[in-house]
Protein backbone atom coordinates (compact mmCIF):
# COMPACT_ATOMS: atom_id res chain seq x y z
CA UNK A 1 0.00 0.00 0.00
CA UNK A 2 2.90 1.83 0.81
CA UNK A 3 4.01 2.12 -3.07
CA UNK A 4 0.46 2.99 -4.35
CA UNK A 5 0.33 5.93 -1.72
CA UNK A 6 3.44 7.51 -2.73
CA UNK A 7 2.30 6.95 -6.53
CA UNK A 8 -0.13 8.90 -5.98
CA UNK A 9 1.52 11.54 -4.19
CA UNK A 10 4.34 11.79 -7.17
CA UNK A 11 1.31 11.53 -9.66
CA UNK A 12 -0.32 14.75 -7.92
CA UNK A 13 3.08 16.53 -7.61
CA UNK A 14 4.25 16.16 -11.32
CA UNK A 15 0.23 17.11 -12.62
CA UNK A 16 0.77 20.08 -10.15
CA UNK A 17 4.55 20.90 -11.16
CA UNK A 18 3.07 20.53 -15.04
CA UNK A 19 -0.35 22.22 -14.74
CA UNK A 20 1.09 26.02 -15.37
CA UNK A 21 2.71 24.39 -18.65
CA UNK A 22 -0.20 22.75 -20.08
CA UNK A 23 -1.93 25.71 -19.56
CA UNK A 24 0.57 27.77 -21.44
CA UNK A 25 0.81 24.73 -24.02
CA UNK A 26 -2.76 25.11 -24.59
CA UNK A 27 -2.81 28.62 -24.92
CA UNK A 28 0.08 28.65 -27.73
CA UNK A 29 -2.10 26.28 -29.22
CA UNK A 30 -4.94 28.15 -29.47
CA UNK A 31 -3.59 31.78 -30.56
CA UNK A 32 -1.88 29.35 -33.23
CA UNK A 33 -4.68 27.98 -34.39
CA UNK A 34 -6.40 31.41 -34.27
CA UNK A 35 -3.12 32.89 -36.27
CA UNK A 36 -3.41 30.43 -38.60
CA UNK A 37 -7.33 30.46 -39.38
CA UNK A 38 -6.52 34.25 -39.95
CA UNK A 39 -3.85 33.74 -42.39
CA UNK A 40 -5.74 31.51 -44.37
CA UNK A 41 -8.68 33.93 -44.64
CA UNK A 42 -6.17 36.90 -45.69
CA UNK A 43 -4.24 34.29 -48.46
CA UNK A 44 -8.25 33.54 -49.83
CA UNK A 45 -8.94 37.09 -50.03
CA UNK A 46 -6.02 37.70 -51.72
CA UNK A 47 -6.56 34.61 -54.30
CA UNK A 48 -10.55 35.75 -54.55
CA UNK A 49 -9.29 39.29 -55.30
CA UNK A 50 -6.82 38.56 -58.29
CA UNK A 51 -8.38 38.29 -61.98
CA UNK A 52 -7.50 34.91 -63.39
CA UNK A 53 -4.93 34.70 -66.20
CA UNK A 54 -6.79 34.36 -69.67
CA UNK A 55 -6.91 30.55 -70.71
CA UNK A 56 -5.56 29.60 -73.92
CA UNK A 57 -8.00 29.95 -76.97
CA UNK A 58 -10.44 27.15 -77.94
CA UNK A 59 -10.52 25.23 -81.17
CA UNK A 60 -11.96 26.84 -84.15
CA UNK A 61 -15.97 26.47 -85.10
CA UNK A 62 -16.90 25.24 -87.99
CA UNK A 63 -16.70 27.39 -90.74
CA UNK A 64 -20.30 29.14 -92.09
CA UNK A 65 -21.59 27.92 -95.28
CA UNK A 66 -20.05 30.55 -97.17
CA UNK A 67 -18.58 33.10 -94.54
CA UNK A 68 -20.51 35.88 -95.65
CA UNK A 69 -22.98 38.01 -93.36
CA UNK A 70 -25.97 40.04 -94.49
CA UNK A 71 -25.76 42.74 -97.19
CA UNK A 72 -28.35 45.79 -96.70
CA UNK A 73 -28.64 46.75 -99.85
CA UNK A 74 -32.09 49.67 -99.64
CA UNK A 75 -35.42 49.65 -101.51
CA UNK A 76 -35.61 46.91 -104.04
CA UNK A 77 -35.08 48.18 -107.48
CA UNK A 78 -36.29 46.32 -110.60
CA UNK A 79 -33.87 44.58 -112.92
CA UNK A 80 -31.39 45.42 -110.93
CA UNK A 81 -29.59 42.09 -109.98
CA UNK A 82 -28.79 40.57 -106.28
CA UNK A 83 -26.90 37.87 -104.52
CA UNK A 84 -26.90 35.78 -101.65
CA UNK A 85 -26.85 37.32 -98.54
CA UNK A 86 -28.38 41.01 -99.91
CA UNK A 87 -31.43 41.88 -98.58
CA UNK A 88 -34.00 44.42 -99.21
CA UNK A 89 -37.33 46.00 -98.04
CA UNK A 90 -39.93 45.84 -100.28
CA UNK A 91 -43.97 46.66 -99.99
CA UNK A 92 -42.93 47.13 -96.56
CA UNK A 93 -41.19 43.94 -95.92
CA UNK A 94 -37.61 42.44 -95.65
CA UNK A 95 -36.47 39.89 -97.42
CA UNK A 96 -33.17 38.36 -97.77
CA UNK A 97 -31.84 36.86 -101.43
CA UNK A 98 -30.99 33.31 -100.80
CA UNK A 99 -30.23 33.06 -104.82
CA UNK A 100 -28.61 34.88 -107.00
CA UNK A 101 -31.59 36.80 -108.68
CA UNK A 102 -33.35 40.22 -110.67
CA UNK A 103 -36.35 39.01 -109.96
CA UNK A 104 -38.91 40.93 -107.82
CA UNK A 105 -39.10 39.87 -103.63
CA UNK A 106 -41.56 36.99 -103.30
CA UNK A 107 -41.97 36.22 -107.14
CA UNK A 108 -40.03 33.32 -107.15
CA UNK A 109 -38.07 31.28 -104.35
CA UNK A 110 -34.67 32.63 -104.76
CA UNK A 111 -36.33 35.55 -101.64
CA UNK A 112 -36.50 34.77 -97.92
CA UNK A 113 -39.65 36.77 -96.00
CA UNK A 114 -37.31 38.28 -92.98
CA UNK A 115 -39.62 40.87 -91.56
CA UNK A 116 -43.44 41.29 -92.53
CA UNK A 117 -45.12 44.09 -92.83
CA UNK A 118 -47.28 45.33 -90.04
CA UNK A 119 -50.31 47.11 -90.10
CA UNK A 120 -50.73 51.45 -90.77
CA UNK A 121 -50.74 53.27 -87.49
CA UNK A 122 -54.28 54.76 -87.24
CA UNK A 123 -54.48 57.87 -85.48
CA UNK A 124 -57.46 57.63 -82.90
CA UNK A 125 -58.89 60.68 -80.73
CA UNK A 126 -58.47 60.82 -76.92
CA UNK A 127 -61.57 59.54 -75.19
């Protein structure tokens, strides 16, 4: 019994002799922990602040069927003779040649209806 007594009495001595420097121990621990939390939020604002280098370009899309846009080309004019890709307003309408052609807007198929025409604006009295 002897031996288990003075265990114990060393036991309590040493926790009492180390108590102050687990305390401190912990402490460190803590404000590290704390340091380190905060560094890691500056570092993240500084990544979520900076603009991203520009990627490298992606592959080329598939050419258009002939690379060529729209042509405004005015009023349609009679006899006068347009390609594809002109377009013109005529009676009101656009249409857009889809064949080389003279002929009139909507006379034949080589004319695409773009935009119709909408009714006159009436003008009505106040009520």
């Amino acid at each position: 019994m002897q031996a288990d007594a003075f265990a114990a009495v060393v036991e309590t001595c040493i926790k009492q002799a180390l108590a102050p420097l687990v305390a401190r121990m912990s402490a460190l621990e803590r404000n590290d922990l704390a340091l380190v939390i905060a560094a890691f939020g500056e570092r993240l604002d500084t990544l979520e602040s900076r603009e991203g280098a520009p990627g490298p370009p992606g592959p080329a899309g598939p050419a258009g069927k002939d690379g060529a846009g729209l042509q405004y080309c005015g009023v349609y004019v009679g006899g006068k003779s347009y390609g594809i890709g002109d377009a013109v307003t005529s009676d009101g309408s656009l249409w857009i040649c889809r064949a080389d052609t003279a002929a009139k807007p909507g006379a034949d198929g080589a004319w695409q209806l773009a935009v119709k025409r909408g009714r006159d604006a009436r003008d009505r009295e106040a009520r």
